[in-house]
Protein backbone atom coordinates (compact mmCIF):
# COMPACT_ATOMS: atom_id res chain seq x y z
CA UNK A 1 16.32 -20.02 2.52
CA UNK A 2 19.62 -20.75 4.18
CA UNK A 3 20.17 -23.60 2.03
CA UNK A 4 19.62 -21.67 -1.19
CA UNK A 5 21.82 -18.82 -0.04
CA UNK A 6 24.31 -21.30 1.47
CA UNK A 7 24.32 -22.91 -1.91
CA UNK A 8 24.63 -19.50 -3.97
CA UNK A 9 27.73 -18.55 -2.10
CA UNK A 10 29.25 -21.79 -2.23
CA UNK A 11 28.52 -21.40 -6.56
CA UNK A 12 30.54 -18.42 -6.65
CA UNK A 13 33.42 -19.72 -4.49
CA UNK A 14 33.33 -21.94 -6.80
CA UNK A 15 33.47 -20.37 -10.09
CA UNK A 16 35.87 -17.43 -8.25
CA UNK A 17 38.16 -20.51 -8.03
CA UNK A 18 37.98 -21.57 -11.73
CA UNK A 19 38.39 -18.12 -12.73
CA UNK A 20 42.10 -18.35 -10.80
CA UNK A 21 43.17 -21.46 -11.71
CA UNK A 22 42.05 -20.99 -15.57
CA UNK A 23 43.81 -17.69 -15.57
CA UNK A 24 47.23 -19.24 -13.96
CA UNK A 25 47.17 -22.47 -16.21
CA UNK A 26 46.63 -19.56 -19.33
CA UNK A 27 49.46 -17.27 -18.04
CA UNK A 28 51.49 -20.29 -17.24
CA UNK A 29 51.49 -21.81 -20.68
CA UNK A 30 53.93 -21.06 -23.38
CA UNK A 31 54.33 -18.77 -25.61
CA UNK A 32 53.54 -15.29 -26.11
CA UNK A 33 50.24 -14.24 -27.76
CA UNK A 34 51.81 -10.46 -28.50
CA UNK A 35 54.65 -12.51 -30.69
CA UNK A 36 51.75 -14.34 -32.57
CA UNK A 37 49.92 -11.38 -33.13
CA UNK A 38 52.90 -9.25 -34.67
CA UNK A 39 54.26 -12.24 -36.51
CA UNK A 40 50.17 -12.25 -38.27
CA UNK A 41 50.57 -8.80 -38.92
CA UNK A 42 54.11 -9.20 -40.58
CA UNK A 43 56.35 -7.32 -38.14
CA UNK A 44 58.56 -9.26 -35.87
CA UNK A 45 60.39 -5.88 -34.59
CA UNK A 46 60.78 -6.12 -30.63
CA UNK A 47 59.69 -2.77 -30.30
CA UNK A 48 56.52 -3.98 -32.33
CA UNK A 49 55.79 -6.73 -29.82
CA UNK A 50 56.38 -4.76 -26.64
CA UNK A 51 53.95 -1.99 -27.84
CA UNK A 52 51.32 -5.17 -28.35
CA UNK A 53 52.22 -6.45 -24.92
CA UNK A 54 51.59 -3.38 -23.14
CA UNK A 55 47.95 -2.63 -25.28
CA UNK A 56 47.29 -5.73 -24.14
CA UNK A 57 48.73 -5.14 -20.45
CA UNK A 58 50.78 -8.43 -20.55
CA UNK A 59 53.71 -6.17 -19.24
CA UNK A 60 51.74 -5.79 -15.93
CA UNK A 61 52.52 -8.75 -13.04
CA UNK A 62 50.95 -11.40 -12.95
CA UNK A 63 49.11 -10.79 -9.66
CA UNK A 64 47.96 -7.10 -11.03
CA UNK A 65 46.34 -9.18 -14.52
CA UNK A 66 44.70 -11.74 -12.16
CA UNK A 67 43.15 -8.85 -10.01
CA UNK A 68 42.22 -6.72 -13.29
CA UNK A 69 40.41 -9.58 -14.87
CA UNK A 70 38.32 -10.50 -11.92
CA UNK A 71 37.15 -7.12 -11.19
CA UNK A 72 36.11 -6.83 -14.82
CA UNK A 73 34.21 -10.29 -14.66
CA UNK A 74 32.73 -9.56 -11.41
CA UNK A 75 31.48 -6.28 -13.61
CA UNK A 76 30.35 -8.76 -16.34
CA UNK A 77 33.38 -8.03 -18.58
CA UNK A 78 34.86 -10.82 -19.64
CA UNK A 79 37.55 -8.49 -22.02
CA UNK A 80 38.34 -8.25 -25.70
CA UNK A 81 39.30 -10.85 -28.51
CA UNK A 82 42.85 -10.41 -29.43
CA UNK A 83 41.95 -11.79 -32.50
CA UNK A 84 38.48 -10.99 -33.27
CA UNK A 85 38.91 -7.61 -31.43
CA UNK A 86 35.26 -7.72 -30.08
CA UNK A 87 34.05 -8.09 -26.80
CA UNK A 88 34.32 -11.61 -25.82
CA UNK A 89 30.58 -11.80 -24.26
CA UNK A 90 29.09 -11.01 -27.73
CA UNK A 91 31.53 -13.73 -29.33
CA UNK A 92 30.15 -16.42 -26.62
CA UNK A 93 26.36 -15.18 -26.66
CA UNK A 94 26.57 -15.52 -30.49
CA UNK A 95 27.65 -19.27 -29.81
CA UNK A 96 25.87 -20.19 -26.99
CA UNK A 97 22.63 -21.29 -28.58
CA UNK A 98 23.84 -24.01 -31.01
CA UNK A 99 25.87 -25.53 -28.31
CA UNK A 100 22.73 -25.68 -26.11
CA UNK A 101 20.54 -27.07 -28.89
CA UNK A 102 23.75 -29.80 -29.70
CA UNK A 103 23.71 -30.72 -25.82
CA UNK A 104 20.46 -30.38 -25.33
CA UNK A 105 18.96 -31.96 -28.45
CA UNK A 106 21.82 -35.16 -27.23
CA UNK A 107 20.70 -35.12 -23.60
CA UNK A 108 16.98 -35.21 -24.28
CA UNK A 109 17.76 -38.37 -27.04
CA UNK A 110 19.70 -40.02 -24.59
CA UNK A 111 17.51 -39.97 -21.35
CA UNK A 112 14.12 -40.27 -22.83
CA UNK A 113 15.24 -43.25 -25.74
CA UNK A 114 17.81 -44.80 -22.84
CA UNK A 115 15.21 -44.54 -20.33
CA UNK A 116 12.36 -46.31 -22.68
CA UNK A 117 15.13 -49.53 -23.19
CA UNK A 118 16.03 -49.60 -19.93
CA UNK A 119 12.28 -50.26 -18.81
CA UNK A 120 11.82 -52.58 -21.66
CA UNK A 121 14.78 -54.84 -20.72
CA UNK A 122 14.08 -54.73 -16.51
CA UNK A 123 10.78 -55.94 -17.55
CA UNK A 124 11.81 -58.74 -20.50
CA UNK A 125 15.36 -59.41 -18.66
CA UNK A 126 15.94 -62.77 -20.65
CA UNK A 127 14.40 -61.97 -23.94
CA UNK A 128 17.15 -61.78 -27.09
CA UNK A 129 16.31 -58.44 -27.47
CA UNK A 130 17.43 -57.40 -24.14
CA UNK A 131 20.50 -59.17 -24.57
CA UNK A 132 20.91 -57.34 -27.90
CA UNK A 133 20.03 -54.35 -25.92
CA UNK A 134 23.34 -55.18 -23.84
CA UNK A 135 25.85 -55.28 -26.27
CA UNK A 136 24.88 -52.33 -28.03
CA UNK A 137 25.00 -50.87 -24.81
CA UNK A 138 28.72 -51.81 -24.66
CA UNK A 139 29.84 -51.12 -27.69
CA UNK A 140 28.16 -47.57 -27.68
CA UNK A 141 29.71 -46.73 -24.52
CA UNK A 142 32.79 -48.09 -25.45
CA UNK A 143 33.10 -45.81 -28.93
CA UNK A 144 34.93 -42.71 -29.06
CA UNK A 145 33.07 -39.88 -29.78
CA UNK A 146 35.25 -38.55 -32.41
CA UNK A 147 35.50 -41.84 -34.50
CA UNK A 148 31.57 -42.37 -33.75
CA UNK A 149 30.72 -39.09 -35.55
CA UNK A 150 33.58 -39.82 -38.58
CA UNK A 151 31.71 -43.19 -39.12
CA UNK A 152 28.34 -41.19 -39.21
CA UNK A 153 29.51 -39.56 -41.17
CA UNK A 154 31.13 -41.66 -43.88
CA UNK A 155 27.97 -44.13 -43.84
CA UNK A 156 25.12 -41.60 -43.83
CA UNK A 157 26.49 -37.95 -45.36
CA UNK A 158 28.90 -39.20 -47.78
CA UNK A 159 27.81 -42.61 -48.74
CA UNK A 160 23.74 -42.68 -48.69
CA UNK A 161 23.90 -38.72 -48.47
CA UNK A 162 21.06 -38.66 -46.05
CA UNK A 163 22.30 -35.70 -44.27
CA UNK A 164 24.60 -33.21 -44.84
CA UNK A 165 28.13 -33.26 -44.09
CA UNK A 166 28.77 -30.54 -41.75
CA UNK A 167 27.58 -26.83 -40.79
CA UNK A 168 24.53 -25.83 -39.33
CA UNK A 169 22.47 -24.41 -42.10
CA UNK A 170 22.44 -24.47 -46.06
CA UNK A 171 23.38 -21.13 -47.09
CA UNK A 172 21.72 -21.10 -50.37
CA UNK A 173 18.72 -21.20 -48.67
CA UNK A 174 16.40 -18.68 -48.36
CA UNK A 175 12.97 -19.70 -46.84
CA UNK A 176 10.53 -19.10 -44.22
CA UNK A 177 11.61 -19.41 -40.95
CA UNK A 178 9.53 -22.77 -40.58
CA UNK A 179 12.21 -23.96 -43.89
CA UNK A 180 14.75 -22.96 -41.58
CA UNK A 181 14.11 -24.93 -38.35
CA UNK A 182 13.65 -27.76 -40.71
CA UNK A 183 17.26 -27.54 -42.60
CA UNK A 184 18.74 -26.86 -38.95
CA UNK A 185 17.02 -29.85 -37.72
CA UNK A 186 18.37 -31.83 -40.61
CA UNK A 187 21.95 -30.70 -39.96
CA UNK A 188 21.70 -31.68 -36.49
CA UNK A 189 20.89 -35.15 -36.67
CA UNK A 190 24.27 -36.81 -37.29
CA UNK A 191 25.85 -34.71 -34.23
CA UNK A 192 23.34 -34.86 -31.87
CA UNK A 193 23.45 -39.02 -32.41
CA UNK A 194 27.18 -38.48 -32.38
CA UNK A 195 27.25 -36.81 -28.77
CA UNK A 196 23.86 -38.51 -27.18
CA UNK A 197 25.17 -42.39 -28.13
CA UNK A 198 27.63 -42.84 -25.43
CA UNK A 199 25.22 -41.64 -23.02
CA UNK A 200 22.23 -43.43 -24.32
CA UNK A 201 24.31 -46.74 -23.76
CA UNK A 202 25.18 -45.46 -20.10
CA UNK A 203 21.14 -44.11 -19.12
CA UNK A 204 19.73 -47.79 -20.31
CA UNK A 205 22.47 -49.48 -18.27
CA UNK A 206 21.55 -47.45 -15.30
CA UNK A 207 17.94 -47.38 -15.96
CA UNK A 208 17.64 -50.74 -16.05
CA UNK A 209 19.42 -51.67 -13.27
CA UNK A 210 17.47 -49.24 -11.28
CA UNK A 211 13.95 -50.91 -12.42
CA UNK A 212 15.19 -54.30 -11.52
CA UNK A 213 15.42 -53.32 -8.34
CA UNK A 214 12.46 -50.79 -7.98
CA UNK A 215 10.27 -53.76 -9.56
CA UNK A 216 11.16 -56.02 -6.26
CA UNK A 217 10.30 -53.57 -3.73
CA UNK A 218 7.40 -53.84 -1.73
CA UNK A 219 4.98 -50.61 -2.98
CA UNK A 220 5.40 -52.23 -6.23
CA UNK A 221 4.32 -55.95 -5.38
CA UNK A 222 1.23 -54.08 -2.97
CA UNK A 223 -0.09 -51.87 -6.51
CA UNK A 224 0.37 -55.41 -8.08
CA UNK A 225 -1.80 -57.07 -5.22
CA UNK A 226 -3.98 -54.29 -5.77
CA UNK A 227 -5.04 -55.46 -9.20
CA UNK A 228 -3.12 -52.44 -11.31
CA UNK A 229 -2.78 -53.08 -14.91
CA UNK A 230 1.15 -53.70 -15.07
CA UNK A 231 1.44 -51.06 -17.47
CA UNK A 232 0.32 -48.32 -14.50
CA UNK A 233 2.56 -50.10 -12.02
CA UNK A 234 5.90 -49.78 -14.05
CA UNK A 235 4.74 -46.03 -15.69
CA UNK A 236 3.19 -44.64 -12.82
CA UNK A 237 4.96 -46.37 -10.04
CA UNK A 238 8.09 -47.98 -10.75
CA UNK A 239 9.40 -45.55 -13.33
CA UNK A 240 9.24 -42.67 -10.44
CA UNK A 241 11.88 -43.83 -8.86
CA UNK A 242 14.02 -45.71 -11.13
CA UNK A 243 14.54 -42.26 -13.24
CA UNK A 244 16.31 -40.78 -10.32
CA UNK A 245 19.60 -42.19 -10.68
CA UNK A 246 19.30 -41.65 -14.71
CA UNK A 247 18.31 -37.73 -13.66
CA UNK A 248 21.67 -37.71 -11.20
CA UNK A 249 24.25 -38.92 -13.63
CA UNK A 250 22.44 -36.61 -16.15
CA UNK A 251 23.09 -33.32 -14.09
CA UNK A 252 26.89 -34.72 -13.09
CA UNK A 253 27.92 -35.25 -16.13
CA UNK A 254 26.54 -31.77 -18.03
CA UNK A 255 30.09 -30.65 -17.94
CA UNK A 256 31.63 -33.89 -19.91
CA UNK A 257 29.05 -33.40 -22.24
CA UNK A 258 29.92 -29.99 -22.46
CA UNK A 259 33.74 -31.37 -23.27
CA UNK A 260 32.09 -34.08 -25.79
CA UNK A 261 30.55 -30.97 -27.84
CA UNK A 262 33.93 -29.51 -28.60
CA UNK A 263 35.08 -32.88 -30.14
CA UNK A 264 31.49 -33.26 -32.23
CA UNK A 265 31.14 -29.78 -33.07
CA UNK A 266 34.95 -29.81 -34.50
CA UNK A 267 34.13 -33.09 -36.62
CA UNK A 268 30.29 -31.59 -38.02
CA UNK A 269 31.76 -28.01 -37.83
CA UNK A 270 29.38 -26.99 -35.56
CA UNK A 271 29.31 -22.92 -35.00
CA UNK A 272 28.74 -23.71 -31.38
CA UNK A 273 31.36 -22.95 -27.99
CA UNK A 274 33.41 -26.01 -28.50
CA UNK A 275 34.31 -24.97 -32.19
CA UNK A 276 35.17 -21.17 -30.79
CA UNK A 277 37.34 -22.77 -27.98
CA UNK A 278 38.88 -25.03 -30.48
CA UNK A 279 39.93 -22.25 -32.76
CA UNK A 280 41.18 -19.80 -29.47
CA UNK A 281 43.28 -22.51 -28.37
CA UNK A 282 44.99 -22.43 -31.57
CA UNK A 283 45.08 -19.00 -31.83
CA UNK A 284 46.12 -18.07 -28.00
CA UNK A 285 43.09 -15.80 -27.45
CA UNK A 286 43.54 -15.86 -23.81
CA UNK A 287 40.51 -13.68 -23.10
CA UNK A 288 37.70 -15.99 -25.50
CA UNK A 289 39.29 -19.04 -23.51
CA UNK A 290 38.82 -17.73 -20.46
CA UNK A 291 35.26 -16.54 -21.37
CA UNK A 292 34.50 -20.09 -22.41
CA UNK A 293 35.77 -21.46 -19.74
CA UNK A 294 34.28 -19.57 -17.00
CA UNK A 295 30.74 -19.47 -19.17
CA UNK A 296 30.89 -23.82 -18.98
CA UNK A 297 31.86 -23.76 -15.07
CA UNK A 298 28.75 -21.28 -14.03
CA UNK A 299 27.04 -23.48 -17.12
CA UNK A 300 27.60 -26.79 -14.87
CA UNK A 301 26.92 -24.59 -11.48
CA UNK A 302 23.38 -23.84 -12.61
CA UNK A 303 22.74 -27.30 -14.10
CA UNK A 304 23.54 -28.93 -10.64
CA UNK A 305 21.09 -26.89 -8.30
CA UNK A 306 18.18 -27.19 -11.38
CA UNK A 307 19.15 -30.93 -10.89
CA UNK A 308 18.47 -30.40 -7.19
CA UNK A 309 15.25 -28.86 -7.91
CA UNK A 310 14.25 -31.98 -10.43
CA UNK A 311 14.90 -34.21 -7.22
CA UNK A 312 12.57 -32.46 -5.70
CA UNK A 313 10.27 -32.28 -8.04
CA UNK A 314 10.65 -36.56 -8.88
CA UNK A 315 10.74 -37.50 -5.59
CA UNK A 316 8.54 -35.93 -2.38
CA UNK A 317 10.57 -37.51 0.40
CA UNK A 318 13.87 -34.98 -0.45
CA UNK A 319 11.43 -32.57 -0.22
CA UNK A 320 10.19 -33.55 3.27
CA UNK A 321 13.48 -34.19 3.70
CA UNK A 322 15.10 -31.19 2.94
CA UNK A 323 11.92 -29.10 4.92
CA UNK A 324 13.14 -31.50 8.06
């Protein structure tokens, strides 16, 4: 109990801390968002532009905006689009499913295909397939994401016309929800193999690695002596363990996937959080960017204690361990 509420408070420090140094790097940047505002609406009058700046409170110090804003976040206000002029939690809710679909759809490719080669090479580690194995590895991980979902793109939407080119649904269609799930399915191949490649490279990599040396330690060669089929040693046995690491990088690197989605879901115009952040950068919608920003922190917050929890749940001995 003192661990979880140990780990709670240290979270919110946390994400307290983000909030600051998001809003200071915002309020530090250049520009003024009331000018862009009055020179969209066609009136560059100063008198124009102070009115906006004091709507907006931007004529308040800085100290009394940074102490407004997180007393409305710690209230679950997160403020109102200067451009959209809704509340910035509906704009983020609205896009926060197809970003977790993207990532997640990507993760769950990644770890479960990278995991699969990984235990195929540790177990054939000089057969030309493993070797092939390798060098896709490298070149995968060595691709930008960007250029990786361009070339998708070109080969397989525009050229073969397997999948479509961008968006997340067809709008002239009007089906059952099962047609639905399908055409959004269909849609998200080429981005999800766009964000998940880099990482599938790294997870077989690691994976294998990991069941090279799993495979030499001694539980394994006593289920061997044992007379296990070798299929129930690596599965059952082996696999245990060497997923661990895999399941560790995995939870680290949630929020660099997170930054990886903005890039893909600009390329495949993805209606996701990294298309909305995209498009508030441009548009200095300081509140939406902020929103996003904080959402993605507490995002990788709560994807590093369920991590904690899969350890747990993988491996006993943190569990004894952690009881101790």
């Amino acid at each position: 109990m003192k661990q979880i509420t140990a780990r709670i408070a240290w979270s919110l420090g946390l994400i307290l801390a983000v909030i600051v140094m998001c809003f200071t790097l915002i309020h530090l940047a250049p520009g003024d968002v009331a000018i862009v505002i009055a020179g969209d609406s066609g009136a560059g009058d100063p008198e124009v532009i102070a009115e906006i700046r004091e709507d907006l409170g931007l004529d308040q110090p800085f100290v009394v905006q940074l102490g407004g804003y997180v007393g409305d976040v710690a209230q679950g206000d997160l403020g109102t689009s200067y451009r959209f002029n809704e509340p910035v939690t509906d704009l983020i809710t609205t896009r926060l499913w197809p970003t977790f679909l993207l990532v997640g759809t990507a993760v769950s490719f990644a770890i479960v295909l990278g995991v699969l080669v990984g235990v195929f090479t540790a177990r054939r580690p000089e057969n030309p397939i493993s070797h092939g194995v390798t060098v896709f590895s490298l070149t995968g991980y060595s691709m930008p994401v960007f250029w990786t979902g361009l070339m998708l793109v070109i080969m397989f939407a525009s050229n073969v016309r397997w999948f479509p080119v961008s968006g997340m649904r067809d709008v002239r269609l009007d089906g059952n929800w099962l047609e639905e799930w399908i055409d959004i399915a269909h849609h998200l191949v080429l981005p999800s193999i766009t964000l998940g490649v880099i990482y599938l490279a790294q997870y077989s990599r690691l994976s294998r690695a990991s069941m090279l040396e799993v495979l030499q330690s001694d539980y394994v060669r006593t289920a061997r002596a044992k007379g296990l089929a070798e299929r129930r040693v690596v599965y059952k046995h082996a696999l245990r363990n060497a997923v661990i690491p895999v399941v560790t990088v995995a939870g680290l690197q949630f929020g660099q996937m997170l930054s990886g989605a903005l890039l893909v879901e600009t390329v495949f115009n993805w209606p996701g959080l990294g298309r909305l952040a995209s498009d508030s950068v441009f548009q200095r919608d300081a509140p939406v960017l902020l929103g996003i920003l904080i959402c993605s922190a507490s995002l990788v917050v709560i994807i590093n204690i369920l991590t904690d929890l899969v350890y747990r749940l993988i491996d006993p001995r943190i569990r004894v361990g952690g009881a101790s």
